[in-house]
Protein backbone atom coordinates (compact mmCIF):
# COMPACT_ATOMS: atom_id res chain seq x y z
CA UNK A 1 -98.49 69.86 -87.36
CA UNK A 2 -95.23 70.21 -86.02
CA UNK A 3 -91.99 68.65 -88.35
CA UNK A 4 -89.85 65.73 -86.69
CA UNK A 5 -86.37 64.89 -87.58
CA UNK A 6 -84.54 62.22 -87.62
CA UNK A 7 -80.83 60.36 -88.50
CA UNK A 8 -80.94 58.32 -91.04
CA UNK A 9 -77.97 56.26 -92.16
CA UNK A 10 -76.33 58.93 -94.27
CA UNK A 11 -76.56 61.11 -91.36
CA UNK A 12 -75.02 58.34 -89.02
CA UNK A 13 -72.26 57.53 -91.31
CA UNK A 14 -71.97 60.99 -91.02
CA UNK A 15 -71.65 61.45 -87.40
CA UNK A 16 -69.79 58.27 -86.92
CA UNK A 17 -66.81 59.80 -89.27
CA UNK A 18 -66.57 62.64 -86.75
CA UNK A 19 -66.26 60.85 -83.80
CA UNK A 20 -63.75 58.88 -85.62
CA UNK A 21 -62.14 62.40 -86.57
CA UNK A 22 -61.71 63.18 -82.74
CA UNK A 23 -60.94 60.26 -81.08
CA UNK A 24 -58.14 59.47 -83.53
CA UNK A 25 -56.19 62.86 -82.78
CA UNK A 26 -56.64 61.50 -79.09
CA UNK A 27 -55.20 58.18 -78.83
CA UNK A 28 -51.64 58.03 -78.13
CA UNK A 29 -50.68 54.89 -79.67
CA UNK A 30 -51.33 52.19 -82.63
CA UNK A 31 -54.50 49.95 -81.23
CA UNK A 32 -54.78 46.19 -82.11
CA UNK A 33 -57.62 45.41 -84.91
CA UNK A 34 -60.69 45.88 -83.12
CA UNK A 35 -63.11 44.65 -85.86
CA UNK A 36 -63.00 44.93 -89.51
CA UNK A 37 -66.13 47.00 -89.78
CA UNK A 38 -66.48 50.88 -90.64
CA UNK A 39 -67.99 51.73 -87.96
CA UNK A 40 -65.14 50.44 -85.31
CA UNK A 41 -61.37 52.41 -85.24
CA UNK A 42 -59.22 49.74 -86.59
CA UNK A 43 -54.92 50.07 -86.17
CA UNK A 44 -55.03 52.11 -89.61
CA UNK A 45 -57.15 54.98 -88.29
CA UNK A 46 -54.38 55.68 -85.61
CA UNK A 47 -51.32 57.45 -86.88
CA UNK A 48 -47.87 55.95 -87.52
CA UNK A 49 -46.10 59.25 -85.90
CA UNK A 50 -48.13 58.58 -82.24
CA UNK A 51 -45.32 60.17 -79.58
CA UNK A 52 -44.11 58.32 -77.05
CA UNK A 53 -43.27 60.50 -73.85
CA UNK A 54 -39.44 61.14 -73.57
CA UNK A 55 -40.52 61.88 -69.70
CA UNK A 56 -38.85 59.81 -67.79
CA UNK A 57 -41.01 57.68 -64.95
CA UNK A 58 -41.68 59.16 -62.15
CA UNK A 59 -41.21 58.01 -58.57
CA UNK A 60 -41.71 59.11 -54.96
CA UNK A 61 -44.27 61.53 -55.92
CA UNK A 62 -47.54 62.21 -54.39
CA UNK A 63 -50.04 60.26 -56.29
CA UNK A 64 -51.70 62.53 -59.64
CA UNK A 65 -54.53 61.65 -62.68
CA UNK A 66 -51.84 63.82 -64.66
CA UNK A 67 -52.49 65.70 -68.33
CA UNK A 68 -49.73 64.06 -70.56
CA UNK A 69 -51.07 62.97 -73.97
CA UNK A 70 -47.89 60.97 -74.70
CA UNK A 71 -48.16 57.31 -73.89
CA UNK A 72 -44.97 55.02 -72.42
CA UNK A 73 -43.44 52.12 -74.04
CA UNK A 74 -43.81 48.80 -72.84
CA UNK A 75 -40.46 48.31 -71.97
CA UNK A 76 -40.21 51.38 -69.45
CA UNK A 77 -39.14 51.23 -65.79
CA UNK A 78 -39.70 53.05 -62.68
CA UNK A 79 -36.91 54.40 -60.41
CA UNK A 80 -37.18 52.79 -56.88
CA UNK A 81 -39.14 54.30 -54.47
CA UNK A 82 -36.86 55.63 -51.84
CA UNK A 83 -39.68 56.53 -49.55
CA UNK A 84 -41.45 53.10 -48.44
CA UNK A 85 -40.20 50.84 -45.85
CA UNK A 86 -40.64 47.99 -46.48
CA UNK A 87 -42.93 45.59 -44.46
CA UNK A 88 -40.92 42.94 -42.28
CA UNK A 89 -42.82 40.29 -41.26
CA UNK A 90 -43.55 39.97 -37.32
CA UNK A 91 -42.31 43.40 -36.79
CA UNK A 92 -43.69 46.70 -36.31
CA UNK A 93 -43.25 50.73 -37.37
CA UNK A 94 -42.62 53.16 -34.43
CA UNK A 95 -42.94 56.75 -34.06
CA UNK A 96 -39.69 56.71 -31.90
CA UNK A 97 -36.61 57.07 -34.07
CA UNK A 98 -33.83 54.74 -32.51
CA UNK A 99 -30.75 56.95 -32.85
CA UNK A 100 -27.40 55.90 -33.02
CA UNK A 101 -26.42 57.65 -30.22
CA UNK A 102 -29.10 54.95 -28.00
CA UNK A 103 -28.13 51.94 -29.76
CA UNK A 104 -24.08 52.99 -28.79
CA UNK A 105 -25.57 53.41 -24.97
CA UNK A 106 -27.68 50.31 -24.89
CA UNK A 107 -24.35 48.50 -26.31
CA UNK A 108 -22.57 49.74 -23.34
CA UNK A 109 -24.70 47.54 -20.94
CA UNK A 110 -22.54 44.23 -19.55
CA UNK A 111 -24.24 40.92 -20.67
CA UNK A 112 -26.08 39.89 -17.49
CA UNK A 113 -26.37 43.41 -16.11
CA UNK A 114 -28.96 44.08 -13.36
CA UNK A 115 -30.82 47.02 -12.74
CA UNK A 116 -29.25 49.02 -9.02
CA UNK A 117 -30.89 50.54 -6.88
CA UNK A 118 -29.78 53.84 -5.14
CA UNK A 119 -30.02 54.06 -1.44
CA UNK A 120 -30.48 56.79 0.81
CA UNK A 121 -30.29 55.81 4.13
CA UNK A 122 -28.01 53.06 4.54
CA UNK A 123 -29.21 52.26 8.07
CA UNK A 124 -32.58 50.80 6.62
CA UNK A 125 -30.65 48.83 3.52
CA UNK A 126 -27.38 47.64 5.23
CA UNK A 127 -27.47 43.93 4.50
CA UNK A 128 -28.97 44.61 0.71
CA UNK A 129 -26.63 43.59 -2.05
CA UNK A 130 -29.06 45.05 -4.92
CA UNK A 131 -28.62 48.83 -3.29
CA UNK A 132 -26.02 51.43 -4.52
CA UNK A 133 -25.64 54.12 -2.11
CA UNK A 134 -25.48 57.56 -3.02
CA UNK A 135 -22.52 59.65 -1.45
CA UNK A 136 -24.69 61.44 0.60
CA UNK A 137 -25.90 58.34 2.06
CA UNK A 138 -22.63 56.87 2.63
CA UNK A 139 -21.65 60.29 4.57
CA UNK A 140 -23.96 60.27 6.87
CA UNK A 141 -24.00 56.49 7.72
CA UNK A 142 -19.91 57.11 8.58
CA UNK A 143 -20.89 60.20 10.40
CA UNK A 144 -23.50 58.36 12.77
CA UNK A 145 -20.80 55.51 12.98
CA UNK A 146 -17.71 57.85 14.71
CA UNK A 147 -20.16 59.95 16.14
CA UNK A 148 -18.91 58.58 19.14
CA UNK A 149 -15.60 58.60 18.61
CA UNK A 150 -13.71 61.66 19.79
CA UNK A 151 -10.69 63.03 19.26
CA UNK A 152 -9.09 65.46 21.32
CA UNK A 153 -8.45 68.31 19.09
CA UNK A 154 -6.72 71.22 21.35
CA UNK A 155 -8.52 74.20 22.22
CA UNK A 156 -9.08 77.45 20.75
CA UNK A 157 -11.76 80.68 20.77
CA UNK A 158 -14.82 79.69 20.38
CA UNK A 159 -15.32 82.72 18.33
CA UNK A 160 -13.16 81.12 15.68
CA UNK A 161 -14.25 77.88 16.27
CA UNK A 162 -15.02 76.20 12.25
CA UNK A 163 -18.64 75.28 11.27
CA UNK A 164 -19.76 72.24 12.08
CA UNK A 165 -19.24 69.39 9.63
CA UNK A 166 -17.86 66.12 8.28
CA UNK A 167 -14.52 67.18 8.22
CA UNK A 168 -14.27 68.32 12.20
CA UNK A 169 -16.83 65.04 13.35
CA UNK A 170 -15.94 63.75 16.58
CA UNK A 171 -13.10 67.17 17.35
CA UNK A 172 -13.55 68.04 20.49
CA UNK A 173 -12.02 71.99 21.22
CA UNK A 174 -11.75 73.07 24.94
CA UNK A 175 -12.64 76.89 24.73
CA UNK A 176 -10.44 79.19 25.76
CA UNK A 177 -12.62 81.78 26.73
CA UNK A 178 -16.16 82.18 28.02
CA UNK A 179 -18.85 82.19 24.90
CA UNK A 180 -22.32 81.99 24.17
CA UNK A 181 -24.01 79.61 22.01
CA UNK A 182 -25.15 80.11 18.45
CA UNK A 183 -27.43 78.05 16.52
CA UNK A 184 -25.10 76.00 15.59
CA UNK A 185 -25.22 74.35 18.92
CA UNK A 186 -27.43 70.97 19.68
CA UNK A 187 -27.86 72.94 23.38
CA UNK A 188 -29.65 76.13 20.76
CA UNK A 189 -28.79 79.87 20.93
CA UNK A 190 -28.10 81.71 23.89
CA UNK A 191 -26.45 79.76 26.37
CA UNK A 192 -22.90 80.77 28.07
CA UNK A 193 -20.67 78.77 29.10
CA UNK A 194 -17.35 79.52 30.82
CA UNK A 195 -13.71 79.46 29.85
CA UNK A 196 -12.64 75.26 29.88
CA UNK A 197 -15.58 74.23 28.48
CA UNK A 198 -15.22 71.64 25.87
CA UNK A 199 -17.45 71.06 23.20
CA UNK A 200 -17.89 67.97 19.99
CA UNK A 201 -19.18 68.20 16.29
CA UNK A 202 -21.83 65.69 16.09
CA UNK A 203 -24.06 64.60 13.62
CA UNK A 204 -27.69 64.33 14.39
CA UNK A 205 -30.34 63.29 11.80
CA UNK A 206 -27.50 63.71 8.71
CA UNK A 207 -27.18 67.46 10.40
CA UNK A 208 -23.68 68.64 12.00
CA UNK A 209 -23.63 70.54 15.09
CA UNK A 210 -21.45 71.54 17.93
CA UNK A 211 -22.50 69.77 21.59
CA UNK A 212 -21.37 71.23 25.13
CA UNK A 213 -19.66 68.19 27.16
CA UNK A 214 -18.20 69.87 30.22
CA UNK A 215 -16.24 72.72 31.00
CA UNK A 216 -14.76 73.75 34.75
CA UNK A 217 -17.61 75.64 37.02
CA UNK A 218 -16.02 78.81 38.86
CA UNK A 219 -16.68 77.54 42.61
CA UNK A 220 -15.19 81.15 43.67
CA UNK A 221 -18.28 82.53 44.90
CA UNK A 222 -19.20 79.39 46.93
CA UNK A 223 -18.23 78.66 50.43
CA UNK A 224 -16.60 75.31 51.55
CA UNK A 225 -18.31 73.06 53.97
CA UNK A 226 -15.43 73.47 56.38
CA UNK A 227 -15.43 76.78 56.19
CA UNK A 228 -18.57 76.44 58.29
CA UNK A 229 -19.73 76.64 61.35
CA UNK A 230 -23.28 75.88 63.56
CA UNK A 231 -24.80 78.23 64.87
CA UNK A 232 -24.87 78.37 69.20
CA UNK A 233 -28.09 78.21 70.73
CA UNK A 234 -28.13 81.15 71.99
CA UNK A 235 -28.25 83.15 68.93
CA UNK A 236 -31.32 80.61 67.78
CA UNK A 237 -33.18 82.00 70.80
CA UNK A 238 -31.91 85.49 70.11
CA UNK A 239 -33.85 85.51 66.79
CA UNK A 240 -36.80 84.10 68.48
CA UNK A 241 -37.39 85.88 71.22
């Protein structure tokens, strides 16, 4: 027949003073009497020499267990935690940053100041007071304004005549010699047009061009009325017959 084994209370005792061996070397500070019984660790069974850490707390960290043995005084203090933000009641965290250099351009905005609207084509917005037009706008509302306005500006070559634009709007050149037209011309390319004609920048559509008002027609090679005379009769029936 097999032989069991047991612990009997020597052999407790025993084991008990062991575990009392180990856990001692293991706790890092004087404990408050437990029970005044052998087989509890009282205050006496901890040392009087127990190290308290010289560490000093440690703060905005990423959360560790740790391995230090040495325990901390009651008395010890964190550092603050320069990392949190603090929670503000009825307000929220963004992932926008608000930069000095917006709050300094948001400061710039007049008390009472209302959002403007740029406009392109004055024409459509005249009588708005909420539109801002844009210079390019305002160019080409003046330019359909003195479109009609002309102003006798001498003549010249057409050759050199200047492109069409805001600055010559409404100059009206009388050529000085016969030309044809380019595409710079409302009329299109390929036109002529004799010596005397005169011709006006205009603006169509926000787009300058050159227009052909008149010029003198050479007559030379036409006859005058009363430089004419009916034929008789006779002739008539000369052709006839």
């Amino acid at each position: 027949m097999a032989t069991k084994t047991y612990v009997d209370k020597t052999g407790l005792l025993y084991f008990w003073g062991r575990v009392k061996e180990w856990v001692t070397g293991r706790i890092p500070t004087k404990t408050s009497q437990l029970e005044n019984d052998s087989r509890f660790i009282t205050a006496s069974d901890v040392p009087d020499g127990a190290t308290a850490s010289t560490t000093l707390p440690k703060a905005d960290g990423t959360a560790a267990v740790g391995v230090e043995t040495a325990f901390a005084r009651g008395d010890h203090v964190h550092p603050s935690d320069t990392t949190k933000v603090d929670k503000v009641t009825g307000k929220g965290l963004s992932s926008n940053d608000y930069t000095a250099a917006e709050k300094e351009k948001l400061s710039g905005i007049a008390a009472g100041a209302t959002k403007t609207e740029l406009c392109t084509d004055i024409s459509k917005n005249a009588s708005s007071d909420t539109y801002a037009a844009t210079p390019k706008a305002v160019a080409a509302y003046v330019a359909s304004m003195v479109s009609g306005v002309y102003k006798p500006s001498g003549s010249l070559d057409i050759s050199v005549l200047p492109p069409p634009g805001l600055s010559v709007l409404g100059c009206v050149y009388n050529a000085t010699t016969d030309f044809t037209t380019t595409d710079k011309f409302v009329e299109g390319a390929g036109k002529a047009y004799p010596a005397g004609t005169n011709v006006v920048c205009v603006c169509i559509n926000t787009v300058y061009l050159w227009d052909v008002l008149a010029g003198f027609i050479d007559l030379s090679k036409y006859v005058a009325a009363d430089d004419l005379t009916p034929i008789p009769d006779s002739e008539i029936e000369a052709i006839v017959v």
